[in-house]
Every structure is written in structure tokens, then in C-alpha cells.
Protein backbone atom coordinates (compact mmCIF):
# COMPACT_ATOMS: atom_id res chain seq x y z
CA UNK A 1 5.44 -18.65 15.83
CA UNK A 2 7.37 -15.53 15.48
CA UNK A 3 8.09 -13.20 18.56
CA UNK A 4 7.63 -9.53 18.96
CA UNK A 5 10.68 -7.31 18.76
CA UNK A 6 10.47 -4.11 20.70
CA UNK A 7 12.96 -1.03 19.47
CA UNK A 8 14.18 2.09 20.44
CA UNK A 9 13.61 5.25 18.76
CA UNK A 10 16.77 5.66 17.99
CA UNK A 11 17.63 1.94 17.15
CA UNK A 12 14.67 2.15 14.86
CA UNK A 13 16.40 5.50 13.11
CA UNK A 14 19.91 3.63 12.94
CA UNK A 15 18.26 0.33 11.21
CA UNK A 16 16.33 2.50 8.67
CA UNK A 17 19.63 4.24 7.51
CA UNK A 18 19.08 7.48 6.91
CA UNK A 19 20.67 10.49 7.45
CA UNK A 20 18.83 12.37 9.69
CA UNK A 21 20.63 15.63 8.89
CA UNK A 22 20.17 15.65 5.17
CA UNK A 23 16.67 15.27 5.85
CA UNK A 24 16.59 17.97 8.67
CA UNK A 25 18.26 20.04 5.92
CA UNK A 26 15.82 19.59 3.28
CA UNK A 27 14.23 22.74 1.99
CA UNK A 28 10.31 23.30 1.27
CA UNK A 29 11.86 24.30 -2.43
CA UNK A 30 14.09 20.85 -2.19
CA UNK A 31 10.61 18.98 -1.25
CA UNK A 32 8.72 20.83 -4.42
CA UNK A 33 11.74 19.95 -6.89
CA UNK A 34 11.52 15.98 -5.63
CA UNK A 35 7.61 16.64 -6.27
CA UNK A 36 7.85 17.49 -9.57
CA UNK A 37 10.89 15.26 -10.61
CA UNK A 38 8.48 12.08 -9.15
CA UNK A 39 5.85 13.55 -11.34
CA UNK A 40 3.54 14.56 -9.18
CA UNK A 41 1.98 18.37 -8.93
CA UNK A 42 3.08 20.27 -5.91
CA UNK A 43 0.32 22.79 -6.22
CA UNK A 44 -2.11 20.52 -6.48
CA UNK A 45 -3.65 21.00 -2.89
CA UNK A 46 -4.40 16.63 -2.00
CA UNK A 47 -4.95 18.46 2.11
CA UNK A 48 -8.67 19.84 0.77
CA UNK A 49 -11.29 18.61 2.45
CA UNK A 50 -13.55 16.25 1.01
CA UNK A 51 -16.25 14.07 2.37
CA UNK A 52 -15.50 10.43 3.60
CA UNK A 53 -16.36 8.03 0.65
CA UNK A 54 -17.91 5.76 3.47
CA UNK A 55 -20.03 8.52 5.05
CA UNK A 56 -21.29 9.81 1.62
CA UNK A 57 -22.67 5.86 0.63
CA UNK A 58 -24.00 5.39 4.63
CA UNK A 59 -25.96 8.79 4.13
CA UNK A 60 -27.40 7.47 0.29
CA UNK A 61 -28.30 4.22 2.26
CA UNK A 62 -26.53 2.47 -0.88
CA UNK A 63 -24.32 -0.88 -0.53
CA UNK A 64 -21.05 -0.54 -2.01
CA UNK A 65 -22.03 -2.21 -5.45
CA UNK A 66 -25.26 0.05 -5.68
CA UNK A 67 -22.87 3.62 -4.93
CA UNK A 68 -20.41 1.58 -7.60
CA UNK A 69 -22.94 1.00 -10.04
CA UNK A 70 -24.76 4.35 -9.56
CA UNK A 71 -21.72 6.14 -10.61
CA UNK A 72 -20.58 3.97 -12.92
CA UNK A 73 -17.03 2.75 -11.64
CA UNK A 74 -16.17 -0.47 -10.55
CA UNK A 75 -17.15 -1.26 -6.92
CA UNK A 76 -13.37 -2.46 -6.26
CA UNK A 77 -12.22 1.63 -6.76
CA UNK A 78 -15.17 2.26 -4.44
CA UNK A 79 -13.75 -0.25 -2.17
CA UNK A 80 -10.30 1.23 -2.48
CA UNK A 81 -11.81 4.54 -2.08
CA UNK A 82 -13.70 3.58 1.33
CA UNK A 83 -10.49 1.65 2.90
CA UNK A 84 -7.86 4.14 2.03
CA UNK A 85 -5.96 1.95 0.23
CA UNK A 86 -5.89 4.31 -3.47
CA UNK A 87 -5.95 8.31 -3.20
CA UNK A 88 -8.54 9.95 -4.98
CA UNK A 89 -8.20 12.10 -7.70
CA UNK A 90 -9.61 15.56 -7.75
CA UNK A 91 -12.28 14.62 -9.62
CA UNK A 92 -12.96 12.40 -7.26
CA UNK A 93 -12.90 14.44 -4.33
CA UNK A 94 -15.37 16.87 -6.22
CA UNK A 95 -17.99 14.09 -6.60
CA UNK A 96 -17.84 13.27 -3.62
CA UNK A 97 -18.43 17.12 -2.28
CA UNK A 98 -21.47 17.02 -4.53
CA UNK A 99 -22.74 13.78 -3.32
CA UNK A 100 -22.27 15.00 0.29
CA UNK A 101 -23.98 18.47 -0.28
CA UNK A 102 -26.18 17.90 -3.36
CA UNK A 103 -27.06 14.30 -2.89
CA UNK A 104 -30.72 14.29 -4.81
CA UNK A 105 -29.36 16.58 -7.32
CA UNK A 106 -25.98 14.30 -7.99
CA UNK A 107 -28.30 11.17 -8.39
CA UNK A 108 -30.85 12.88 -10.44
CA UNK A 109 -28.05 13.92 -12.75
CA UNK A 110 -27.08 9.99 -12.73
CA UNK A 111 -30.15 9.45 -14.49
CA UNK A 112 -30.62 7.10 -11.78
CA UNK A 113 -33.41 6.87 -8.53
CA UNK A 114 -32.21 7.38 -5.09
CA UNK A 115 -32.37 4.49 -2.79
């Protein structure tokens, strides 16, 4: 059985070896360069508010294979999407706004019947 280790603040900061005055020193424009050179968009605004995935199936009264199927992904991205465990895309995050303010219209436009 293993036993529980309890650290320091700053022991914690010494074992994870970094410098904490290169990152105190690190500009927003430093932060935006590192954005783009890891490929990712810094403009695209991920802090927007969109719906919980979990909240938005609960308030369908859907399982998560019936919200999977209804919108045609696979119910392990739905999953995923619930648990926090992949980000979702903007596209995403706009379905969900629909299914959260427009629910009957979103699942009419499904071609499918609510639940």
C-alpha cells in the first residue's frame, strides 16, 4: 500500500523545476506568440459561456445514447463532452446554446421527436 506524501508550497515549486521568474516575466504578447506557435487561435474566445452538456440532455429527458444518437455523434464524444474530459469546439458550444434555448426547435430541425 502506498503512503500519502504531504508537501510544501514551495517544495512542490522546487520539485516541478521551473523558473518562477521567467514565468512571472511572461508577457500577455509572449502567451499569444506560444498560442499560435502550439497552433491554437488566441482570439478564439474558449471563456464564452455555453450551456452544460449534462444540463442540456437532463432538461431533453434523453439518456446519453438517445442525445448521442439524436445528434448524430457517437455517445463516447457525448460522454467526453458531459465529463470534461475533451473541450468542445465552437460548433459545439453553439449547439449546445441552441439546444439550451431552442430545444423543440433544435430537435425539430433533427428531423427527430422529442422525448
Amino acid at each position: 500500500m502506498g503512503r500519502i506524501v504531504v508537501k510544501t508550497l514551495d517544495e512542490a515549486l522546487v520539485e516541478a523545476r521551473f523558473d518562477q521568474a521567467k514565468v512571472d516575466a511572461t508577457t500577455e504578447e509572449d502567451i499569444i506568440q506560444h498560442m499560435i506557435e502550439d497552433g491554437e487561435d488566441p482570439h478564439d474566445n474558449l471563456g464564452d459561456f455555453y450551456p452544460s452538456p449534462l444540463k442540456v440532455r437532463q432538461a431533453l429527458g434523453l439518456t446519453q445514447v438517445e442525445m448521442a444518437e439524436l445528434l448524430g455523434m457517437p455517445v463516447a464524444t457525448w460522454r467526453n463532452w458531459e465529463q470534461a474530459r475533451t473541450a468542445i469546439d465552437a460548433p459545439g458550444r453553439a449547439l449546445l446554446r441552441i439546444l439550451q434555448n431552442e430545444p423543440e426547435a433544435a430537435v425539430r430541425a433533427m428531423g427527430k421527436k422529442a422525448a
